[in-house]
C-alpha atoms as a PDB file:
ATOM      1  CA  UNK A   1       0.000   0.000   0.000  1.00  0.00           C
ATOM      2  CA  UNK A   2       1.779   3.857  -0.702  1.00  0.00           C
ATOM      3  CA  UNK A   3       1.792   5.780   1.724  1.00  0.00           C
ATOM      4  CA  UNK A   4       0.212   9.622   1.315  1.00  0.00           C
ATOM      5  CA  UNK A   5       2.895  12.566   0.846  1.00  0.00           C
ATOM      6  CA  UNK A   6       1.888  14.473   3.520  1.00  0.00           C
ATOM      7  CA  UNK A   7       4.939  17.106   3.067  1.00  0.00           C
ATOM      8  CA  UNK A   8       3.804  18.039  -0.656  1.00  0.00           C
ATOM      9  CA  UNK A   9       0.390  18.377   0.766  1.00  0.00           C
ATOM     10  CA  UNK A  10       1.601  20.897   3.098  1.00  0.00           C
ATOM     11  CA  UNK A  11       3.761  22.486   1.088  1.00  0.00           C
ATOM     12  CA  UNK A  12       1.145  22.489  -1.849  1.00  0.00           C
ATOM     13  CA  UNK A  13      -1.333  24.344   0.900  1.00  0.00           C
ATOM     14  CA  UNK A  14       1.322  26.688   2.197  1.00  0.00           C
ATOM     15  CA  UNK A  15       2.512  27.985  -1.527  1.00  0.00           C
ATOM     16  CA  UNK A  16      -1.803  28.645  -2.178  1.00  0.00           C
ATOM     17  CA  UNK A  17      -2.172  30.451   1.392  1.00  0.00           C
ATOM     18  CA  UNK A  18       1.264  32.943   0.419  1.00  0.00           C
ATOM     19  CA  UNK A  19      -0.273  33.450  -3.046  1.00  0.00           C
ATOM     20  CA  UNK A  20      -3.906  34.090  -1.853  1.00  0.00           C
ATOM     21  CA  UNK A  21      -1.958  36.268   1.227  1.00  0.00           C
ATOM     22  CA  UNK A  22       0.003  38.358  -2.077  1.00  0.00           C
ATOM     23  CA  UNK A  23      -3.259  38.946  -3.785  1.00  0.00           C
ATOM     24  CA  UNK A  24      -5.105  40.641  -1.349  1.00  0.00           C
ATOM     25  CA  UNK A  25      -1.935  42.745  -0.643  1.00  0.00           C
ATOM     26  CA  UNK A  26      -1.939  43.562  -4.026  1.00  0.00           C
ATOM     27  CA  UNK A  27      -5.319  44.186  -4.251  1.00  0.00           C
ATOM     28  CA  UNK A  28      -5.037  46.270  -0.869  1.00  0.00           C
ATOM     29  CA  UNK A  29      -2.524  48.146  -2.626  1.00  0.00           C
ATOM     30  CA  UNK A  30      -4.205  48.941  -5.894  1.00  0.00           C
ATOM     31  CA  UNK A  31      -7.127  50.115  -3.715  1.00  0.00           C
ATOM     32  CA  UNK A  32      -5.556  52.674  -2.052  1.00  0.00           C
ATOM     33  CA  UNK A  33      -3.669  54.274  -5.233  1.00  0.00           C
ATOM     34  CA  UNK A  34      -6.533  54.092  -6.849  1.00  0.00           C
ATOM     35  CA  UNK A  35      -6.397  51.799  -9.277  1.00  0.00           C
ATOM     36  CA  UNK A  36      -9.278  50.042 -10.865  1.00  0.00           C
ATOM     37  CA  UNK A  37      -9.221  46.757 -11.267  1.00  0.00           C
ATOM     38  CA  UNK A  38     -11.028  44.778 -14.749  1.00  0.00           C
ATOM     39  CA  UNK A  39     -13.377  41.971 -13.188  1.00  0.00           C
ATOM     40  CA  UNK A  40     -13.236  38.681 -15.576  1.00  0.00           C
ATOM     41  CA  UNK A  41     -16.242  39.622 -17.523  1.00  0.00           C
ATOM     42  CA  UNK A  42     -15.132  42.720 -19.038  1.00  0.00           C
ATOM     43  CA  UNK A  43     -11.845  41.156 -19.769  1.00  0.00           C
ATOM     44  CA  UNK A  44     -13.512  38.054 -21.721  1.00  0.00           C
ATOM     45  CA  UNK A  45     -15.713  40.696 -23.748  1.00  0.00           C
ATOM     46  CA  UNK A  46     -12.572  42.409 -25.021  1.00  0.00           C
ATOM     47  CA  UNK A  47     -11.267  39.710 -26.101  1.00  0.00           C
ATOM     48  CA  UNK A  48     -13.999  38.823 -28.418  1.00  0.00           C
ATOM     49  CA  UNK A  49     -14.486  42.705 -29.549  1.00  0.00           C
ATOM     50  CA  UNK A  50     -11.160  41.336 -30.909  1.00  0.00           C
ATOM     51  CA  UNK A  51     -11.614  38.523 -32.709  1.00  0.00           C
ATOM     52  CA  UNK A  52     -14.260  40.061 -34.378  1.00  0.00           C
ATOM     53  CA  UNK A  53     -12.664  43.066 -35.656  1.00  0.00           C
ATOM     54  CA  UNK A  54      -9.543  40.968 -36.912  1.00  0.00           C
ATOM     55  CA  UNK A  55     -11.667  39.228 -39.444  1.00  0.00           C
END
C-alpha cells in the first residue's frame, strides 16, 4: 500500500495560502492608489471585440 505525501500536501497548501496572502496585498494596494481593477467579464468581452474586428 503507498503511503500519502503528507509534506507536498503541506507544502502544496502553504505555496496557495502565500499566493492568496500576495493577492489581497496587491489588491489592498491597488485600492488605495486608486487603481481600478477589470473583473473577468469585461476582460472576456474584449477579447472577443477582438476577434471580431480581426476578421
Amino acid at each position: 500500500m503507498a503511503r500519502s505525501n503528507y509534506s507536498y500536501e503541506k507544502r502544496q497548501k502553504e505555496l496557495a495560502r502565500k499566493k492568496k496572502k500576495e493577492d489581497k496585498r496587491l489588491k489592498k494596494l491597488n485600492r488605495a492608489l486608486g487603481i481600478e481593477e477589470e473583473k473577468p467579464e469585461d476582460i472576456s468581452k474584449d477579447v472577443d471585440n477582438e476577434d471580431e474586428t480581426t476578421d
